[in-house]
PDB file of N, CA and C in Angstrom:
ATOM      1  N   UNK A   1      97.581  95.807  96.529  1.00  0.00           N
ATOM      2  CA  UNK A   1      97.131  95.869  97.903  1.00  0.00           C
ATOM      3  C   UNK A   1      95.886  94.995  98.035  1.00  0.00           C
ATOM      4  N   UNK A   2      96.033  94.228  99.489  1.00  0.00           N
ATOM      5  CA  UNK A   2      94.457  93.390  99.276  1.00  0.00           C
ATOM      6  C   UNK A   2      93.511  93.995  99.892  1.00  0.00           C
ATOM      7  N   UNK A   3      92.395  93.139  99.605  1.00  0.00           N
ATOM      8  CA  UNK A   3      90.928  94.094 100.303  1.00  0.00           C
ATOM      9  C   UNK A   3      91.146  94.226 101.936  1.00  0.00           C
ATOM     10  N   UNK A   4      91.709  93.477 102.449  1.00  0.00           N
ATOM     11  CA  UNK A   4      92.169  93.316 104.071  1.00  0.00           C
ATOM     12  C   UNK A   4      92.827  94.648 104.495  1.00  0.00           C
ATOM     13  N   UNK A   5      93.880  94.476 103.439  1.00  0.00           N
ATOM     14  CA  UNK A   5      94.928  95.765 103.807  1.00  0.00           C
ATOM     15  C   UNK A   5      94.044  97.340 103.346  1.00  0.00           C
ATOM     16  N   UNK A   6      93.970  97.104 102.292  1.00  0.00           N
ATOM     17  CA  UNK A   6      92.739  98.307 101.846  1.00  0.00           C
ATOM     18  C   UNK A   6      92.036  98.798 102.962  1.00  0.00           C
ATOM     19  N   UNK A   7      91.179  97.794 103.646  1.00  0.00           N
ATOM     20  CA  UNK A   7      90.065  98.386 104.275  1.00  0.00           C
ATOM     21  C   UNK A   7      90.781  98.826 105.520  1.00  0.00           C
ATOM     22  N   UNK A   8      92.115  97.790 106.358  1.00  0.00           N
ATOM     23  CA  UNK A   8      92.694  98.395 107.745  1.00  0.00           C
ATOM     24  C   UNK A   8      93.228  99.595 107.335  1.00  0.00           C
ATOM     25  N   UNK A   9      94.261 100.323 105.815  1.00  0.00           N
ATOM     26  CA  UNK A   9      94.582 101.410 105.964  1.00  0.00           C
ATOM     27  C   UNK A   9      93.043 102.546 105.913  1.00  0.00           C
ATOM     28  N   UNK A  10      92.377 102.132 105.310  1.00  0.00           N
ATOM     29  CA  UNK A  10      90.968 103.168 105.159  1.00  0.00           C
ATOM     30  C   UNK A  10      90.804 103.639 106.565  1.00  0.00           C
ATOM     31  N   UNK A  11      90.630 102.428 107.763  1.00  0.00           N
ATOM     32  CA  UNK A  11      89.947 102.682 108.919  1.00  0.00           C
ATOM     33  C   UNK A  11      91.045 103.578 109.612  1.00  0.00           C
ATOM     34  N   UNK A  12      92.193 103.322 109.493  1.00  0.00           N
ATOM     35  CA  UNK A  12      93.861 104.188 110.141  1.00  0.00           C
ATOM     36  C   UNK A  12      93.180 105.129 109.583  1.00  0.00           C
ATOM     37  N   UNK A  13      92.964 105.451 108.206  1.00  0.00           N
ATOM     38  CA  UNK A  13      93.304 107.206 107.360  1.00  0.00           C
ATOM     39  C   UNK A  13      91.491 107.675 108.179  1.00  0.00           C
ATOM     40  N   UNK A  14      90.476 107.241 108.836  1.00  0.00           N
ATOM     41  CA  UNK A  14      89.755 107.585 109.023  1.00  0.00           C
ATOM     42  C   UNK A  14      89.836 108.334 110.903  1.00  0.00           C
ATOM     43  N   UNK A  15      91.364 107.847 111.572  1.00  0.00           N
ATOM     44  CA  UNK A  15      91.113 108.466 112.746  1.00  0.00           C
ATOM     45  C   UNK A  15      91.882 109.570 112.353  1.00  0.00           C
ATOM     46  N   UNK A  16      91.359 110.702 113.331  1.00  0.00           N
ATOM     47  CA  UNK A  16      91.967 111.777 113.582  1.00  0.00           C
ATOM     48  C   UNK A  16      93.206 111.661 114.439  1.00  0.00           C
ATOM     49  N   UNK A  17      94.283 111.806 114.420  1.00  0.00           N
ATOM     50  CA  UNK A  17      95.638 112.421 115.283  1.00  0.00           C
ATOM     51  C   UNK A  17      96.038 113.499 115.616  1.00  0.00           C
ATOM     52  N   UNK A  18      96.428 113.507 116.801  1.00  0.00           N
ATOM     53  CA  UNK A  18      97.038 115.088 117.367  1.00  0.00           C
ATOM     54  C   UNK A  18      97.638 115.541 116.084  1.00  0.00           C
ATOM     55  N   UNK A  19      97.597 116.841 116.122  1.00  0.00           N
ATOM     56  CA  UNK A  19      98.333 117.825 115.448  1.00  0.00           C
ATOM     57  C   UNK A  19     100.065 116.714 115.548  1.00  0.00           C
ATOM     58  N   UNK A  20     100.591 116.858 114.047  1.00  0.00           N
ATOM     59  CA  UNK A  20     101.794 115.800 114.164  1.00  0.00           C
ATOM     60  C   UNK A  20     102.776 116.864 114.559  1.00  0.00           C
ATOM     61  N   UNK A  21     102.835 117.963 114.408  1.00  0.00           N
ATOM     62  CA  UNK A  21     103.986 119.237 114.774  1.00  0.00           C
ATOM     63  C   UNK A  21     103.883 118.948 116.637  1.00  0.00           C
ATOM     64  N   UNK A  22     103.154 118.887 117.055  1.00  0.00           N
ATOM     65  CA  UNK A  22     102.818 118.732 118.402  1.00  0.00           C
ATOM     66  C   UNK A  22     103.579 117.861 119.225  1.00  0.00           C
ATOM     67  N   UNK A  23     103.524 116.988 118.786  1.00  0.00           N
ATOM     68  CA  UNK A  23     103.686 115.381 119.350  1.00  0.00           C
ATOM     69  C   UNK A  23     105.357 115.583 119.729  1.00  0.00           C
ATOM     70  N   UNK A  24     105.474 114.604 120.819  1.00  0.00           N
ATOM     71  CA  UNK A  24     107.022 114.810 121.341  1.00  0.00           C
ATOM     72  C   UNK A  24     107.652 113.728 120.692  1.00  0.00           C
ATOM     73  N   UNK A  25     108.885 113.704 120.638  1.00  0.00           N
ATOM     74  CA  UNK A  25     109.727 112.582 119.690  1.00  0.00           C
ATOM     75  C   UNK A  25     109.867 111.352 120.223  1.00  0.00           C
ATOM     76  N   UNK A  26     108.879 111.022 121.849  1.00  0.00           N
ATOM     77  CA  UNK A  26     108.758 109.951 121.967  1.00  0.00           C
ATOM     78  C   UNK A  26     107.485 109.266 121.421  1.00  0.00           C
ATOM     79  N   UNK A  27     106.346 110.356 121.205  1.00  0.00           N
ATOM     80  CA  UNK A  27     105.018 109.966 120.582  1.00  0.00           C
ATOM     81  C   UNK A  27     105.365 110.086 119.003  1.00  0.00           C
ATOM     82  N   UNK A  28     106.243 110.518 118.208  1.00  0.00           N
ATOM     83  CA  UNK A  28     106.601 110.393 117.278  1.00  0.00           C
ATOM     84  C   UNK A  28     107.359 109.039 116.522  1.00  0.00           C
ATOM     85  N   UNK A  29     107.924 108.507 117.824  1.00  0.00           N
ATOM     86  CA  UNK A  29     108.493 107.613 117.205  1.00  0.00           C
ATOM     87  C   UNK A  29     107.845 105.829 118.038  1.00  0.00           C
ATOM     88  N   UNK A  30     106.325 106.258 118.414  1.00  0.00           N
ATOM     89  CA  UNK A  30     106.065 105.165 118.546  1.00  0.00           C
ATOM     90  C   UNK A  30     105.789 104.464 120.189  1.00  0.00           C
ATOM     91  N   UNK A  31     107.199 105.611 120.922  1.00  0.00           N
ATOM     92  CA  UNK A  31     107.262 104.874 122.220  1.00  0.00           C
ATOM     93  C   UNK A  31     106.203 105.296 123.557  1.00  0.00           C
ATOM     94  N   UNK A  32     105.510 106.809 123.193  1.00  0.00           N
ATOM     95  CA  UNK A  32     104.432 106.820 124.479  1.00  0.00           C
ATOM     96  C   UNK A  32     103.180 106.916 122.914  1.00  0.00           C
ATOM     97  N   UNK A  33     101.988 106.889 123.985  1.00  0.00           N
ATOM     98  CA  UNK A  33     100.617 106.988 123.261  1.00  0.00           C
ATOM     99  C   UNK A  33     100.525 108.501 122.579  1.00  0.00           C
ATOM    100  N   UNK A  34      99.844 108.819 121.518  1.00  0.00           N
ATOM    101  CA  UNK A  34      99.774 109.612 120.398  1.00  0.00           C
ATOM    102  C   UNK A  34      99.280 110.393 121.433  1.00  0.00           C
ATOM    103  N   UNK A  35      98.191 110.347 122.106  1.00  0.00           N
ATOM    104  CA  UNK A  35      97.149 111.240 122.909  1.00  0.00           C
ATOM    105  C   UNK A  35      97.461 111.337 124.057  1.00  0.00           C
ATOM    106  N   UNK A  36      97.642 110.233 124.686  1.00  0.00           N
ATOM    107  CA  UNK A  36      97.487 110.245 126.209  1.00  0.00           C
ATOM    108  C   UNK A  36      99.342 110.510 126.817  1.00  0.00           C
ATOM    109  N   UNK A  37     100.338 109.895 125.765  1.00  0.00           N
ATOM    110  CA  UNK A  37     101.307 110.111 126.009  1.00  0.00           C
ATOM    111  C   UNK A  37     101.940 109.044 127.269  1.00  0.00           C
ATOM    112  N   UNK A  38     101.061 108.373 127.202  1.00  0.00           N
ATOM    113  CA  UNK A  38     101.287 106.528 128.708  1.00  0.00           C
ATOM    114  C   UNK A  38     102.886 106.168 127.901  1.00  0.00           C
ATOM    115  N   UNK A  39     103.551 105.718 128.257  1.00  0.00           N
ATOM    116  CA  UNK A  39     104.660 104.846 127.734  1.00  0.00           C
ATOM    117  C   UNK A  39     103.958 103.567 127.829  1.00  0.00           C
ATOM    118  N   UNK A  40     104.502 102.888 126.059  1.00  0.00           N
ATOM    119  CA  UNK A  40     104.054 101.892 125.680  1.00  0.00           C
ATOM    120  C   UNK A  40     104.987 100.558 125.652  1.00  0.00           C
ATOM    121  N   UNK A  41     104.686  99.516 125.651  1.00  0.00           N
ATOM    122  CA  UNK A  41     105.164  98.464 125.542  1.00  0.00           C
ATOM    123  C   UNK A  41     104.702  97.434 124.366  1.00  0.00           C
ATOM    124  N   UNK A  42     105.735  96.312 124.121  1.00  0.00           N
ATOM    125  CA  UNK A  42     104.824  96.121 123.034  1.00  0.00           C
ATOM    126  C   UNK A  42     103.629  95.108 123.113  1.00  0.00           C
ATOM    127  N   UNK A  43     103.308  94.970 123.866  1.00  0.00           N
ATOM    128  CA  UNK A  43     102.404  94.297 124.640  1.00  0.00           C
ATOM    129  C   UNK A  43     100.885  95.379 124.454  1.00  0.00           C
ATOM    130  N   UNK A  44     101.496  96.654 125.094  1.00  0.00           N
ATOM    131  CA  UNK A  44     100.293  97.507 125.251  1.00  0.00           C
ATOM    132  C   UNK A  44      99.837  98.239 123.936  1.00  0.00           C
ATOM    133  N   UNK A  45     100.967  98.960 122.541  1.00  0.00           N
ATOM    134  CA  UNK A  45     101.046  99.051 122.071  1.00  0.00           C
ATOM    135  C   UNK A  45     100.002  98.901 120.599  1.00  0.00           C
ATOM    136  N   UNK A  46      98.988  99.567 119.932  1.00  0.00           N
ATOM    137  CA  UNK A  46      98.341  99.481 118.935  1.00  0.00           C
ATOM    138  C   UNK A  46      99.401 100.252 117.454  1.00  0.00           C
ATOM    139  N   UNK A  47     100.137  99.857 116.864  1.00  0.00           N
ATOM    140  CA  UNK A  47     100.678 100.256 115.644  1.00  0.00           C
ATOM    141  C   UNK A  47      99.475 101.274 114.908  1.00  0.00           C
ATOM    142  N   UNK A  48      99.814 102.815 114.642  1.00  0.00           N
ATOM    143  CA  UNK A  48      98.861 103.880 113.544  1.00  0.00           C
ATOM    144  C   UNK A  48      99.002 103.842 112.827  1.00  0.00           C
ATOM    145  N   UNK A  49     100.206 103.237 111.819  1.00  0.00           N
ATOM    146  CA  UNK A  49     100.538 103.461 110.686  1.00  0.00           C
ATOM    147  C   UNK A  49     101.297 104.224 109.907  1.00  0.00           C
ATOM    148  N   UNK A  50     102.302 104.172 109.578  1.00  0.00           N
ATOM    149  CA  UNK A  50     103.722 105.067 109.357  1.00  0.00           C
ATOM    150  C   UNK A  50     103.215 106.120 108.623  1.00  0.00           C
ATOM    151  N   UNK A  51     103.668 107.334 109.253  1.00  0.00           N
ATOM    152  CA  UNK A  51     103.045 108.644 108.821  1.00  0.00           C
ATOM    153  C   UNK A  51     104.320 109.672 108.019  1.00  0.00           C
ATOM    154  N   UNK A  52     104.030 110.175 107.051  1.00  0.00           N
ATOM    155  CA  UNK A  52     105.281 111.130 106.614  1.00  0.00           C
ATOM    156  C   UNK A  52     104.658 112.485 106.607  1.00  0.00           C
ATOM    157  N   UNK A  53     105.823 112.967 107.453  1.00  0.00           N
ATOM    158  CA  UNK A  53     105.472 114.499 107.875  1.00  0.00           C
ATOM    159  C   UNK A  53     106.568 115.380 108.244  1.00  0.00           C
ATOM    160  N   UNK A  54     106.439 116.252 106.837  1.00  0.00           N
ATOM    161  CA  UNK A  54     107.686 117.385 106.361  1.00  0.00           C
ATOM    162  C   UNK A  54     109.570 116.623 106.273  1.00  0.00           C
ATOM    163  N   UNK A  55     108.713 115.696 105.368  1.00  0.00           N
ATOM    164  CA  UNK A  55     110.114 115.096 104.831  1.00  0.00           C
ATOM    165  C   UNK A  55     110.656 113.846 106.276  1.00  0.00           C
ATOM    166  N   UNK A  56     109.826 113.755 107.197  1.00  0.00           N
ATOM    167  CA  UNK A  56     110.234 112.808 108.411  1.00  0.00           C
ATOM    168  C   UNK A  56     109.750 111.997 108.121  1.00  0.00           C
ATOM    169  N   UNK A  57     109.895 110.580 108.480  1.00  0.00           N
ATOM    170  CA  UNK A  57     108.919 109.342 108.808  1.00  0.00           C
ATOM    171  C   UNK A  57     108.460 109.361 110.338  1.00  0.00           C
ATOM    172  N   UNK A  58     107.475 108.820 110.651  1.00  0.00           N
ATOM    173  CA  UNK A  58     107.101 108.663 111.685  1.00  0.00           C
ATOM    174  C   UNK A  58     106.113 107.608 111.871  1.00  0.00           C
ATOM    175  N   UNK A  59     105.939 107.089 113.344  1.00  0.00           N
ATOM    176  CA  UNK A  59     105.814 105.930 113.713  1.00  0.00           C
ATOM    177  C   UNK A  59     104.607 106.218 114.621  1.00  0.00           C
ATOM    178  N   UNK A  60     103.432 106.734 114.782  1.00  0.00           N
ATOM    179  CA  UNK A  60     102.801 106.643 115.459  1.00  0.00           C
ATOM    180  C   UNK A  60     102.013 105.946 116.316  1.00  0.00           C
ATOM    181  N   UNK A  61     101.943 105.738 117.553  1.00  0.00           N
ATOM    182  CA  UNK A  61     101.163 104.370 118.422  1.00  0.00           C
ATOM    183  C   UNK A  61     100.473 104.612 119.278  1.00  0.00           C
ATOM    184  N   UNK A  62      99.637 103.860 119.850  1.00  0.00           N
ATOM    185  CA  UNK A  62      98.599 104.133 120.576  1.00  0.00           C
ATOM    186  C   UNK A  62      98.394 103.131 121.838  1.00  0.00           C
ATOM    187  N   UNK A  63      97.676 103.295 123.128  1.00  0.00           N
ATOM    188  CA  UNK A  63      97.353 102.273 123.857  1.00  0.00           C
ATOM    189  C   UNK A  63      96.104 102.233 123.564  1.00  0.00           C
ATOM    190  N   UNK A  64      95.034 101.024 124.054  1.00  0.00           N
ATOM    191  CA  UNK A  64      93.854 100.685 123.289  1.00  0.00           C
ATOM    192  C   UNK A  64      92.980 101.515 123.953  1.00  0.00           C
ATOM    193  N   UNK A  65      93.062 101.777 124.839  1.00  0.00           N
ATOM    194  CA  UNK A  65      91.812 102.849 125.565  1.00  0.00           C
ATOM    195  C   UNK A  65      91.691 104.099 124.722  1.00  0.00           C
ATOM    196  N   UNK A  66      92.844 104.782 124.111  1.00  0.00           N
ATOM    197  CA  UNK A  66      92.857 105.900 123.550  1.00  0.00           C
ATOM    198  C   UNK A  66      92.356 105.565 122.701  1.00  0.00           C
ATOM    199  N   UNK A  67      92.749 104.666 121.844  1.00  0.00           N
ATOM    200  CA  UNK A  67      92.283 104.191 120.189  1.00  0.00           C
ATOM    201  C   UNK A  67      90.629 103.801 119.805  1.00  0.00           C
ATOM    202  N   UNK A  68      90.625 103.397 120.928  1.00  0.00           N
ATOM    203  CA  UNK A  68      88.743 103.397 121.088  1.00  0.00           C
ATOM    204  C   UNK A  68      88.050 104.512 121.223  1.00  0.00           C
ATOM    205  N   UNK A  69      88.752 105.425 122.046  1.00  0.00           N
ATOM    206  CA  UNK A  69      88.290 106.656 122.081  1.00  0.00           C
ATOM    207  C   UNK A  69      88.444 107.769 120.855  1.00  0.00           C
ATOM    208  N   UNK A  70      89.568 107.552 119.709  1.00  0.00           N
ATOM    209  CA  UNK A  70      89.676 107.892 118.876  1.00  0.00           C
ATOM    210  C   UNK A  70      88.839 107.277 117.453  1.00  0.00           C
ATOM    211  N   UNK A  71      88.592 106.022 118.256  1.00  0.00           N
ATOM    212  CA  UNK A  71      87.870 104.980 116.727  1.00  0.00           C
ATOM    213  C   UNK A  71      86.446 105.582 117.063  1.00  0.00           C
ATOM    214  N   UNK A  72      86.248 105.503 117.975  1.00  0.00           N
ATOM    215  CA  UNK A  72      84.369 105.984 118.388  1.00  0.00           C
ATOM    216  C   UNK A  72      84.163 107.402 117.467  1.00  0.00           C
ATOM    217  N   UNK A  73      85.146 108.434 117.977  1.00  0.00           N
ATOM    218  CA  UNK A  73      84.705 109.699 117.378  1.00  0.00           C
ATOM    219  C   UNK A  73      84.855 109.831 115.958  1.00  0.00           C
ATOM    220  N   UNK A  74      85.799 108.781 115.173  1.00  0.00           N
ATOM    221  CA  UNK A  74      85.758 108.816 113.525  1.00  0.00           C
ATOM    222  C   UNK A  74      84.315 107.895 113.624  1.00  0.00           C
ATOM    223  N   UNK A  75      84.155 106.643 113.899  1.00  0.00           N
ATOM    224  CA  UNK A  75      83.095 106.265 113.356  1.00  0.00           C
ATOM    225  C   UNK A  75      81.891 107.493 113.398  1.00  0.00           C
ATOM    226  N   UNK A  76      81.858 108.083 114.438  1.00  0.00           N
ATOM    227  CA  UNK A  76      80.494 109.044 114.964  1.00  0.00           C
ATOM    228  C   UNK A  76      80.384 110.424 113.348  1.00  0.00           C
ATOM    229  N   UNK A  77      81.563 110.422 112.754  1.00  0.00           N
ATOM    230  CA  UNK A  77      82.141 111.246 111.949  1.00  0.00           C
ATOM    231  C   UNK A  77      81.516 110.407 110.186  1.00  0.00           C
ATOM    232  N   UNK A  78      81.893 108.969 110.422  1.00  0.00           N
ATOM    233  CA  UNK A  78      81.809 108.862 109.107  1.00  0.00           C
ATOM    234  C   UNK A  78      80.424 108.224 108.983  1.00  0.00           C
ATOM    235  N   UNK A  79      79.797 107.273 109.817  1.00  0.00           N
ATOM    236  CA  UNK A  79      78.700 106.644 110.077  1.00  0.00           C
ATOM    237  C   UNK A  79      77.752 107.265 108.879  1.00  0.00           C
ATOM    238  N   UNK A  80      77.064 108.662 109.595  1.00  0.00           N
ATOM    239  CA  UNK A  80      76.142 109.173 109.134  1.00  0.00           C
ATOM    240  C   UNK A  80      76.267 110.068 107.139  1.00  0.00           C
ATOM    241  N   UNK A  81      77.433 109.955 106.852  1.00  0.00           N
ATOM    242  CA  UNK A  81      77.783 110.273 105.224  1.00  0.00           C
ATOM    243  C   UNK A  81      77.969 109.010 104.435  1.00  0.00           C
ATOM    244  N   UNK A  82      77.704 107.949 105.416  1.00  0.00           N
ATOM    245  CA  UNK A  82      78.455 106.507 104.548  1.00  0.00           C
ATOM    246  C   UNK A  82      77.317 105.695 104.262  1.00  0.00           C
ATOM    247  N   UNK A  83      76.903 105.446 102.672  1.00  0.00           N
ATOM    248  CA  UNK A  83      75.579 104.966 102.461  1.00  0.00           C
ATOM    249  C   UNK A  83      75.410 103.457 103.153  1.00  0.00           C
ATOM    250  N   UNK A  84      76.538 102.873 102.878  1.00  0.00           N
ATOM    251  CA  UNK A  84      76.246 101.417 103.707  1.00  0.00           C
ATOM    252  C   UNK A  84      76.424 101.183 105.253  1.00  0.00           C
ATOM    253  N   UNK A  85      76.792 102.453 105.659  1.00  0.00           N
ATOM    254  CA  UNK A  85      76.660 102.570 107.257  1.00  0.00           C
ATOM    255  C   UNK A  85      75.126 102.754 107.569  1.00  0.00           C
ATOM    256  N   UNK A  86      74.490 103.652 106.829  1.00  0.00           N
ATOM    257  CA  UNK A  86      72.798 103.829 107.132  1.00  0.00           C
ATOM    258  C   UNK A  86      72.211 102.975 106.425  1.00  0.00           C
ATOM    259  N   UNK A  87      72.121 102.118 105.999  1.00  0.00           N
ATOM    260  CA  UNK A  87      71.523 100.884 104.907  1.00  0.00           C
ATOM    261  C   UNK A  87      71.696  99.731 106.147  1.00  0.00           C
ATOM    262  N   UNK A  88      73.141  99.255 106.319  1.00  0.00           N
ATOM    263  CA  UNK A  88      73.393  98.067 106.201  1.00  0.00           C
ATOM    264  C   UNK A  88      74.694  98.188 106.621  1.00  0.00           C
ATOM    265  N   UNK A  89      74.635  98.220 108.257  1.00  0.00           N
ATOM    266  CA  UNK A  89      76.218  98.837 108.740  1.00  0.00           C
ATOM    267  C   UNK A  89      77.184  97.632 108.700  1.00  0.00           C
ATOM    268  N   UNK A  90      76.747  96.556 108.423  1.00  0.00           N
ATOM    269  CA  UNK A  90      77.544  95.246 108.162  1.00  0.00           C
ATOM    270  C   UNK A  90      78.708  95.326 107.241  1.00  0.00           C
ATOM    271  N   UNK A  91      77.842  95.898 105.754  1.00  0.00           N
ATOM    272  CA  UNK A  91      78.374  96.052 105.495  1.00  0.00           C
ATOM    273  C   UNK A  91      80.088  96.773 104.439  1.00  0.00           C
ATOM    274  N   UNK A  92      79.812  98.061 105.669  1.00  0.00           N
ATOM    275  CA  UNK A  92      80.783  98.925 105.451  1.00  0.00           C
ATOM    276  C   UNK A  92      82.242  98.376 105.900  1.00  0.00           C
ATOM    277  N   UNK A  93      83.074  98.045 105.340  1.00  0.00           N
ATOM    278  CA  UNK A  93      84.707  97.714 106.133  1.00  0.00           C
ATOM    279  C   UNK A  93      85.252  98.597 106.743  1.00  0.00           C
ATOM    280  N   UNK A  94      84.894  99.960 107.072  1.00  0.00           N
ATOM    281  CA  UNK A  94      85.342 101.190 107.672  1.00  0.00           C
ATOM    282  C   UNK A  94      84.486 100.722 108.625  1.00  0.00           C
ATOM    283  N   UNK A  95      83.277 100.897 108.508  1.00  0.00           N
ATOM    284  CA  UNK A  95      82.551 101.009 109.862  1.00  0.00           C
ATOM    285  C   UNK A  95      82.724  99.713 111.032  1.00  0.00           C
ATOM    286  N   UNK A  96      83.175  98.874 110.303  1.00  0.00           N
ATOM    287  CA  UNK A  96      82.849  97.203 110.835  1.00  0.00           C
ATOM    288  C   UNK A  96      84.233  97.606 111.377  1.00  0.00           C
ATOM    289  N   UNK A  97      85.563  98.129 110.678  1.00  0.00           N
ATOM    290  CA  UNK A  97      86.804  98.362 111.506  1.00  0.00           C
ATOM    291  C   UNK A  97      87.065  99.322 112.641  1.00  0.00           C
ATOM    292  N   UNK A  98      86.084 100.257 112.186  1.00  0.00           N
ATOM    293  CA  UNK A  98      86.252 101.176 113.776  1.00  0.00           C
ATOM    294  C   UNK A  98      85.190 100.795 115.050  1.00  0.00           C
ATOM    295  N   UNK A  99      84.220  99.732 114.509  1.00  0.00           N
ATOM    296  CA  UNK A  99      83.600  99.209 115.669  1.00  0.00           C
ATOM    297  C   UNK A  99      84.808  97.967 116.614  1.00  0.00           C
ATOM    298  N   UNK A 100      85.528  97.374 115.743  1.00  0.00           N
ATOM    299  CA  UNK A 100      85.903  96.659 116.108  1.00  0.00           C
ATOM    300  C   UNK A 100      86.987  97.047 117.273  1.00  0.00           C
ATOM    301  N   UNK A 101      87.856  98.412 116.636  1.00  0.00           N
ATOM    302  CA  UNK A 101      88.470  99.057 117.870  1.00  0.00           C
ATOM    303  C   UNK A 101      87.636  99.539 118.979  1.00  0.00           C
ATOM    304  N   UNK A 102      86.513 100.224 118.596  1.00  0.00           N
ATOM    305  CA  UNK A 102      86.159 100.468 119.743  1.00  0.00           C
ATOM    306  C   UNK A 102      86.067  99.051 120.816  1.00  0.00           C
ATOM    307  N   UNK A 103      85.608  98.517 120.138  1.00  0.00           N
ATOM    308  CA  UNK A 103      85.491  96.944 121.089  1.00  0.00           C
ATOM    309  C   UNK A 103      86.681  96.365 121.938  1.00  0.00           C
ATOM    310  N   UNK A 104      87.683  96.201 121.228  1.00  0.00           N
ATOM    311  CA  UNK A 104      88.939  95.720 121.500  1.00  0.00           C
ATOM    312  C   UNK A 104      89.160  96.678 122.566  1.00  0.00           C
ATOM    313  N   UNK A 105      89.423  97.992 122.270  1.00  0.00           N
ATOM    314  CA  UNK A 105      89.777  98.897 124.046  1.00  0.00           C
ATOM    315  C   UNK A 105      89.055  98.831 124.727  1.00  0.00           C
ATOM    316  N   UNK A 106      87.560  98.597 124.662  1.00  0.00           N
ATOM    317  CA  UNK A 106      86.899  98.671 125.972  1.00  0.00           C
ATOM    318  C   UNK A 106      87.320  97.103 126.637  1.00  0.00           C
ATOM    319  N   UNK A 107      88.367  96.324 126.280  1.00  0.00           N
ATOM    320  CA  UNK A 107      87.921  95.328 127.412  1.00  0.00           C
ATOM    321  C   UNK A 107      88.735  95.271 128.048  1.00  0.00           C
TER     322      UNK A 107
END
């Protein structure tokens, strides 16, 4: 695995997701938003990262407004336990990746 891929799955395994028992089999498989439940396109569409849960695969996705709103509250989560987030937030690859979502949805 490279350091690229490393650090984008770190920043995925760092947001929180709805409860996966929850989720309807269209947020399961990708086609409305994890949270908000918007129907997605692939245009609108942020890929979570293929999730396995109780022997299922699943496809979880997001629109970017949610994902910012989900990247903000992990960063707010890991920021303050992460020595190179309070040093030298440059350079953490978690932190530098969930700023970057937050960025990307707000525009």
């Amino acid at each position: 695995m490279t350091t690229e891929s490393m650090s984008t799955y770190d920043v995925l395994a760092a947001l929180t997701l709805p409860d996966l028992d929850a989720l309807t089999a269209d947020q399961a498989r990708g086609a409305h938003c994890t949270w908000c439940r918007t129907r997605l396109t692939i245009e609108t569409a942020v890929d979570l990262g293929e999730r396995r849960h109780e022997g299922v695969n699943l496809s979880p996705r997001s629109c970017r407004r949610c994902l910012a709103d989900a990247a903000h509250r992990a960063l707010l989560d890991h920021a303050p336990a992460c020595a190179p987030c309070t040093d030298h937030a440059a350079e953490c690859p978690v932190g530098r990746g969930l700023y970057r979502l937050i960025r990307d949805g707000r525009r």
